[in-house]
C-alpha atoms as a PDB file:
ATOM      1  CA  UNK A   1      -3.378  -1.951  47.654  1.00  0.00           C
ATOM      2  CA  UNK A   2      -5.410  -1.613  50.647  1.00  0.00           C
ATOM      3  CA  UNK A   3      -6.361   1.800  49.275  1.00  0.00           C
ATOM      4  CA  UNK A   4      -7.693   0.635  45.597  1.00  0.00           C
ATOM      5  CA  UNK A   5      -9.438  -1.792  47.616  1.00  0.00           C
ATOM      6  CA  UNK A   6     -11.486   1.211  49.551  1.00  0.00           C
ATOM      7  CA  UNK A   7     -11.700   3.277  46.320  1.00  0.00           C
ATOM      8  CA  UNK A   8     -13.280   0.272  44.564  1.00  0.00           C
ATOM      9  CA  UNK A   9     -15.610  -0.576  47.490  1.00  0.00           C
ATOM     10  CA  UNK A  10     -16.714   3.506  47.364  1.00  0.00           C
ATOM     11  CA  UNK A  11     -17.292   3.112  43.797  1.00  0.00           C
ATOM     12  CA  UNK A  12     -19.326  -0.226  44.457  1.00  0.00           C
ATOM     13  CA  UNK A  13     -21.545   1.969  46.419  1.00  0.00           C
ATOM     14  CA  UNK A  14     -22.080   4.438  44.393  1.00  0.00           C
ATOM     15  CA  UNK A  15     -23.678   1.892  41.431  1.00  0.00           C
ATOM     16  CA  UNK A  16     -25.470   0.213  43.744  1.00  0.00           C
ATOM     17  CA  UNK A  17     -27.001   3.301  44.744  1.00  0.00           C
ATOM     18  CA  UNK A  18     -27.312   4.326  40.673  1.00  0.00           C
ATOM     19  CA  UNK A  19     -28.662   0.974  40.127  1.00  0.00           C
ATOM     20  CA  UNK A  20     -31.449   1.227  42.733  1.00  0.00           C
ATOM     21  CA  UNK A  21     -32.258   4.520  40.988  1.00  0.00           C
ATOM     22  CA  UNK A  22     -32.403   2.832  37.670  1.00  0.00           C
ATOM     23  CA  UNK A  23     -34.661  -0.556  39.023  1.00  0.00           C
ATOM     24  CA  UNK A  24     -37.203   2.603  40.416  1.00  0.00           C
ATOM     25  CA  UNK A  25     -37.246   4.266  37.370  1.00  0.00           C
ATOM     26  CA  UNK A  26     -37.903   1.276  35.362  1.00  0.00           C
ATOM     27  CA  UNK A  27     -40.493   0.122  37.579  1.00  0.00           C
ATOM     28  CA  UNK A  28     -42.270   3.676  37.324  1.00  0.00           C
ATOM     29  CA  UNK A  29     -42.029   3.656  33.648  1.00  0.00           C
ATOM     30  CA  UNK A  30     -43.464   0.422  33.524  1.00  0.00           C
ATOM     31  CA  UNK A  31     -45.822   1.114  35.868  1.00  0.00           C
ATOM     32  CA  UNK A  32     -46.757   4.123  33.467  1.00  0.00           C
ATOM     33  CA  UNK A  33     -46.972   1.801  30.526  1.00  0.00           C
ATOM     34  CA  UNK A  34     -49.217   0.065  32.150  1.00  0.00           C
ATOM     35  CA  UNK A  35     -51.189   3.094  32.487  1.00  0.00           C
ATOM     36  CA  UNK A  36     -51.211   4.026  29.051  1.00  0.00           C
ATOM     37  CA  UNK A  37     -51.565   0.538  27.583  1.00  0.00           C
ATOM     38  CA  UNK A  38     -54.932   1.111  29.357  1.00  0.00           C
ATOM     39  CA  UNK A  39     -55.994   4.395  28.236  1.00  0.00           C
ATOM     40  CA  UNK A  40     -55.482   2.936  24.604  1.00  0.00           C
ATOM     41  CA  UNK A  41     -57.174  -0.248  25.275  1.00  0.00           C
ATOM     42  CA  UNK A  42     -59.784   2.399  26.844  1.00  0.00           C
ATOM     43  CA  UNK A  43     -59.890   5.000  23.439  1.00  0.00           C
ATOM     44  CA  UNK A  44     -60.104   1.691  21.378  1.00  0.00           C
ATOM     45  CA  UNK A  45     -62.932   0.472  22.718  1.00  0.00           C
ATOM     46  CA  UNK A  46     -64.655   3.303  22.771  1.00  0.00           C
ATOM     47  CA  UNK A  47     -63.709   3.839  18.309  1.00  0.00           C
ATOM     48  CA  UNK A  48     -65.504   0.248  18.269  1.00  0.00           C
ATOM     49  CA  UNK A  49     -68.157   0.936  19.687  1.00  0.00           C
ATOM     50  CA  UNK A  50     -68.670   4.029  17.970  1.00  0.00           C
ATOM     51  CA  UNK A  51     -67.913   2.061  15.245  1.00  0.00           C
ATOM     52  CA  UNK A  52     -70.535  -0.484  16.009  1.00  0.00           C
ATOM     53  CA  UNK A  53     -73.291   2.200  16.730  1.00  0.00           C
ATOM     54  CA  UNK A  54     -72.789   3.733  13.407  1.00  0.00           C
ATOM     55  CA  UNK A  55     -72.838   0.445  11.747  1.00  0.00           C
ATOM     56  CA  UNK A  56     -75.895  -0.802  13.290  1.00  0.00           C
ATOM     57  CA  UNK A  57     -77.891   2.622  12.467  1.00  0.00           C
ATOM     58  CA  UNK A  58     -77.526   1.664   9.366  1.00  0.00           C
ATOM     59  CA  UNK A  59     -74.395   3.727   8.712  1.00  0.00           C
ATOM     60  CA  UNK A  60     -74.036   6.262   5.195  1.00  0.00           C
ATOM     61  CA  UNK A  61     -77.484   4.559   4.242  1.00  0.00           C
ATOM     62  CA  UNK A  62     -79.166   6.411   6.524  1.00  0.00           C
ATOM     63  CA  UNK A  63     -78.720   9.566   5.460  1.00  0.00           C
ATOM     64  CA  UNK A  64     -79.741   9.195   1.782  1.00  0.00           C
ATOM     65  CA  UNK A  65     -82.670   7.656   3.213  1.00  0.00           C
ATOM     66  CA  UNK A  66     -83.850  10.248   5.117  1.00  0.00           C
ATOM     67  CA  UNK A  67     -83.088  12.657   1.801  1.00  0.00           C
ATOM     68  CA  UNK A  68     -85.501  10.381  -0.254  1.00  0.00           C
ATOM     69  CA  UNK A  69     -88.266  10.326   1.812  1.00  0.00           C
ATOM     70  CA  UNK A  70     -90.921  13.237   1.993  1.00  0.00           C
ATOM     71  CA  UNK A  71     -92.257  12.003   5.049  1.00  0.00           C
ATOM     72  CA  UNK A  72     -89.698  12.962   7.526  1.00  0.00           C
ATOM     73  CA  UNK A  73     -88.312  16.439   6.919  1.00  0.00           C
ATOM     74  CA  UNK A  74     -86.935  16.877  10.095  1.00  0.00           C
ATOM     75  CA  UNK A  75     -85.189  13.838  10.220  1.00  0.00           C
ATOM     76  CA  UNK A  76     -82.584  14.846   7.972  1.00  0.00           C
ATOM     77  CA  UNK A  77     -81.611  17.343   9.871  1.00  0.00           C
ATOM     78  CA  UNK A  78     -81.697  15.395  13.253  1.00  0.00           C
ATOM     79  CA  UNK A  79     -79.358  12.726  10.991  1.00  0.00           C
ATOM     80  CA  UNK A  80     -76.994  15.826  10.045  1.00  0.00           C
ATOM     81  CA  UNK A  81     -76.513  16.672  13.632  1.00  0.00           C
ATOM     82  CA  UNK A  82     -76.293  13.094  15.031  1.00  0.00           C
ATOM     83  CA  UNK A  83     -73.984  11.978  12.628  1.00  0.00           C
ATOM     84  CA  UNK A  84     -71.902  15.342  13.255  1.00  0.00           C
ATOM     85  CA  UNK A  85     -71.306  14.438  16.724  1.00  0.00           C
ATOM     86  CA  UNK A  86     -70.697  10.679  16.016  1.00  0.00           C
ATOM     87  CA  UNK A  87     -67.811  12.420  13.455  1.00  0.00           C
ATOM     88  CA  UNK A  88     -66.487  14.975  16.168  1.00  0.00           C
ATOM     89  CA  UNK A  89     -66.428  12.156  19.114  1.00  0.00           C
ATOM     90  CA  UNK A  90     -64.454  10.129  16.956  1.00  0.00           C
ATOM     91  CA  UNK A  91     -62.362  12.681  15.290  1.00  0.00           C
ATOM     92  CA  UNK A  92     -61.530  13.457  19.202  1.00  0.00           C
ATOM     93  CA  UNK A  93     -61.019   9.975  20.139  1.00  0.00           C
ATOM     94  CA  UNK A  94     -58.871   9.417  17.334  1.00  0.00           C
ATOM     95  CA  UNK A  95     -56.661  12.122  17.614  1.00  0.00           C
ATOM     96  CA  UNK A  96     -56.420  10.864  22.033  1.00  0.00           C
ATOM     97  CA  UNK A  97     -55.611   7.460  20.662  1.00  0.00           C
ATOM     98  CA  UNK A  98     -52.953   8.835  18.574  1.00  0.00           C
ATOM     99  CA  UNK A  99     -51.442  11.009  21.485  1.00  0.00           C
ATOM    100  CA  UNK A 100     -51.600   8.039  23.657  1.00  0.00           C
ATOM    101  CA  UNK A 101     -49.709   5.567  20.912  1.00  0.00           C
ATOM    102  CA  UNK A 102     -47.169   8.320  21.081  1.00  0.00           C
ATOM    103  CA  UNK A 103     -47.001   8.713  24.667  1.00  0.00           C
ATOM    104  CA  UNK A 104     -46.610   4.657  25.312  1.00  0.00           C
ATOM    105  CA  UNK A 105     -44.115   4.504  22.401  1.00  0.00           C
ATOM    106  CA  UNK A 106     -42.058   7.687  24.493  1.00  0.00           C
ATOM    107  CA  UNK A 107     -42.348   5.410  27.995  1.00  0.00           C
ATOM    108  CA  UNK A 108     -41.324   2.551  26.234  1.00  0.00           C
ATOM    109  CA  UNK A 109     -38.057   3.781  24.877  1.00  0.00           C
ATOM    110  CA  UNK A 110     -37.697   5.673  28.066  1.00  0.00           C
ATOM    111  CA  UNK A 111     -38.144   2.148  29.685  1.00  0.00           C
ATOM    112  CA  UNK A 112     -35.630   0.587  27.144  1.00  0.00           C
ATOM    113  CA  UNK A 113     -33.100   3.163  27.716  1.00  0.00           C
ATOM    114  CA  UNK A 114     -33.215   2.694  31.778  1.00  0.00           C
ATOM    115  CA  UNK A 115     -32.651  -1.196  30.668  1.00  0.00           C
ATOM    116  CA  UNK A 116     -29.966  -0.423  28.763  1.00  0.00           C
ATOM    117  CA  UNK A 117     -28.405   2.220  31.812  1.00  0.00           C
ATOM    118  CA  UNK A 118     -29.498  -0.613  34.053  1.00  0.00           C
ATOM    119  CA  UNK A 119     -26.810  -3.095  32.226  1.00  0.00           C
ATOM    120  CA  UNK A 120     -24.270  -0.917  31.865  1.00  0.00           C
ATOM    121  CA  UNK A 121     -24.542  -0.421  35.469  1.00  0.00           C
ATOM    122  CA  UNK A 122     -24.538  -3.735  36.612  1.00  0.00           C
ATOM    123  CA  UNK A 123     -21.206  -4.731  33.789  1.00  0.00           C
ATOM    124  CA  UNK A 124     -19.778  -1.257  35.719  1.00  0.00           C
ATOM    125  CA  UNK A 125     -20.784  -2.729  39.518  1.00  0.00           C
ATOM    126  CA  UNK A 126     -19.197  -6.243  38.213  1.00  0.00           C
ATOM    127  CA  UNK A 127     -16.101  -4.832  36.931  1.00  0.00           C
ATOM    128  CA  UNK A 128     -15.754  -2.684  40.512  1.00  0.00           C
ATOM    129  CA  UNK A 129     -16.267  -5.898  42.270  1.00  0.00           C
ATOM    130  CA  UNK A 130     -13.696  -8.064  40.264  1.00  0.00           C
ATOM    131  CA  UNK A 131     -11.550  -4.921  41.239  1.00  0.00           C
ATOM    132  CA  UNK A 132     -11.701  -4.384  44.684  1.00  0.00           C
ATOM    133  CA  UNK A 133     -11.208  -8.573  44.739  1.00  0.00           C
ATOM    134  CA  UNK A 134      -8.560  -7.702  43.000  1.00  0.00           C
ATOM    135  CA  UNK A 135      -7.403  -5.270  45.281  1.00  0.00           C
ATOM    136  CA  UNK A 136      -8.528  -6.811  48.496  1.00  0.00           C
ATOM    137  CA  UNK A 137      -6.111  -9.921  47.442  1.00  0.00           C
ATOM    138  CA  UNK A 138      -3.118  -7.279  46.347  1.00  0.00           C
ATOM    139  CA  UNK A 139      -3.931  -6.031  49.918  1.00  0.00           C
ATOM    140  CA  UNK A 140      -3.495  -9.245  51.655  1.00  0.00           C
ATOM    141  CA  UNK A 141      -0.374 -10.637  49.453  1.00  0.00           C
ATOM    142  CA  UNK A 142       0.685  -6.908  50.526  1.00  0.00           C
ATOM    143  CA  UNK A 143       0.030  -7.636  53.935  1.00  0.00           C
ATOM    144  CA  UNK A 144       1.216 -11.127  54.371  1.00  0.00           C
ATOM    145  CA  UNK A 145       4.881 -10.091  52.419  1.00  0.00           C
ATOM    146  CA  UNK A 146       5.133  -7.483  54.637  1.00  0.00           C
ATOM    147  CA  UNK A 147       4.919  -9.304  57.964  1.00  0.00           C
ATOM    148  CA  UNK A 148       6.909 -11.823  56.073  1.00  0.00           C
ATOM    149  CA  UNK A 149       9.613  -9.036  55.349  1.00  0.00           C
ATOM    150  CA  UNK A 150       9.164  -7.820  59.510  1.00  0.00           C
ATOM    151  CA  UNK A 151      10.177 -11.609  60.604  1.00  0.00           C
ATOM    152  CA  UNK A 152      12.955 -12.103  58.451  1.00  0.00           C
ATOM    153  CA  UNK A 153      13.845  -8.041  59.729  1.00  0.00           C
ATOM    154  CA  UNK A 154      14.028  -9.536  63.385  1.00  0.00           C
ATOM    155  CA  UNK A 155      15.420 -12.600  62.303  1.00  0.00           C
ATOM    156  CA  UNK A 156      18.367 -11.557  60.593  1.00  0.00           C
ATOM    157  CA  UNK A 157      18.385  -8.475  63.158  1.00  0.00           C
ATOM    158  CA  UNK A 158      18.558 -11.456  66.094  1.00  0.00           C
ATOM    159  CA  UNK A 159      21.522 -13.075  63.736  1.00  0.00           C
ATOM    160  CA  UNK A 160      23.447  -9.675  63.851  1.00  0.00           C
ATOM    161  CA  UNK A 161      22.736  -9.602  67.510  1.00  0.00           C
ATOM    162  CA  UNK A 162      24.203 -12.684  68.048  1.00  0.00           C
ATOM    163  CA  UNK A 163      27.100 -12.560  66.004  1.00  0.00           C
ATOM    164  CA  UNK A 164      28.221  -9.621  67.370  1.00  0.00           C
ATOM    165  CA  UNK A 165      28.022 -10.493  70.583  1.00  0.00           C
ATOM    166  CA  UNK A 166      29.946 -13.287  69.555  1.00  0.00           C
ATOM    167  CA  UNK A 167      32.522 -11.144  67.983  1.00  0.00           C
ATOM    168  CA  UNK A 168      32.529  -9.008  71.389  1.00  0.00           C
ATOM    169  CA  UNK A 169      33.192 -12.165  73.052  1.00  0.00           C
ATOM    170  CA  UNK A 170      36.496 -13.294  70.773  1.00  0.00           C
ATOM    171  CA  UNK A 171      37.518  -9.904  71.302  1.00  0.00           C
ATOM    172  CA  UNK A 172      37.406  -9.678  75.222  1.00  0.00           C
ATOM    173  CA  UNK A 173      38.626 -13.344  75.046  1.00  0.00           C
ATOM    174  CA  UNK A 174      41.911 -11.731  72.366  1.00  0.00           C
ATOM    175  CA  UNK A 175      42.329  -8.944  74.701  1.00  0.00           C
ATOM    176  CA  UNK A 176      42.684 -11.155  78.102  1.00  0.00           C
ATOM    177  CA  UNK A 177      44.900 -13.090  75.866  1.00  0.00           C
ATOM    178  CA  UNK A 178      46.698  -9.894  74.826  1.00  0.00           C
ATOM    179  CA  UNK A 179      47.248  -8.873  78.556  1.00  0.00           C
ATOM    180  CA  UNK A 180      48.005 -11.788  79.849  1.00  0.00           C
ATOM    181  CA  UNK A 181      50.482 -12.244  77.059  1.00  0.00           C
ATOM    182  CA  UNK A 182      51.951  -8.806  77.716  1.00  0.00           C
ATOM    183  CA  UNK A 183      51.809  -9.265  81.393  1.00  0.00           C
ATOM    184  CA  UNK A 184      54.316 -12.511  80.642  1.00  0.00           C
ATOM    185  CA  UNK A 185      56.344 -10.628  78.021  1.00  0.00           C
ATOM    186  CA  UNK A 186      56.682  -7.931  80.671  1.00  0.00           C
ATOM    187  CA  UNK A 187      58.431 -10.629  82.623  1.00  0.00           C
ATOM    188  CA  UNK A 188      61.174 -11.597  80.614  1.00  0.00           C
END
């Protein structure tokens, strides 16, 4: 008994040790979902206010504008070019949004899979407790028979003792008997 009670304490060890593992790598995955939260926050902002910039220029209205009116030739081409970068920035910022909604959504299940490990380790460090309880309390009733078992041993070992002494004592008493009654046979 006293042995499951060591195993179980060992094993207690080793989850608590797993489980402080766990709580760190939860707290860097959420610590990393913070992160990313913000880079999204971050790329969204930036869409809106590309977003706003292209709606306050006056947006697709712009352009035909510039294609119906003879007086600025250049400006369709500046429009062409301005409104090609406007498309590229937010072609790249949407496609960085995307790989950061993808990225939080890995950390996330990451984080709800260390949960998950996380309960399962403390049901596992709850169970090893309840055992080595268990165990400890085998241990003891183990203990507490035995020296239970070790006084009734010297008891009944301090009966035998006595009773045989006893018995030693009839028989030297039958024996003096014996010779004295031979002694007075012998006489006759």
């Amino acid at each position: 008994a006293r042995s499951a009670a060591d195993t179980a304490s060992g094993v207690a060890g080793e989850v608590a040790r797993a489980l402080e593992a766990t709580r760190s790598a939860e707290r860097d995955a959420s610590h990393d979902v913070t992160e990313i939260t913000a880079q999204v926050t971050e790329t969204r902002d930036r869409l809106g206010a590309m977003a706003r910039a292209a709606y306050q220029s006056g947006g697709g209205l712009a352009g035909w504008s510039a294609l119906l009116d003879p007086d600025t030739s250049g400006s369709l081409a500046d429009h062409q070019q301005g409104s090609g970068t406007v498309l590229r920035g937010g072609g790249q910022a949407l496609r960085e949004l995307a790989a950061q909604v993808a990225e939080l959504e890995t950390t996330r299940d990451r984080v709800r899979g260390l949960r998950a490990q996380y309960g399962q380790l403390v049901q596992r460090a709850t169970a090893t407790r309840t055992a080595a309880a268990i165990a400890e309390e085998e241990a003891q009733a183990a203990a507490h028979a035995l020296k239970d078992a070790e006084a009734a041993y010297a008891e009944a070992s301090a009966a035998a003792d006595a009773a045989r002494t006893e018995e030693h004592q009839k028989y030297e008493q039958f024996l003096a008997e014996s010779e004295a009654l031979e002694a007075w046979l012998a006489e006759y």
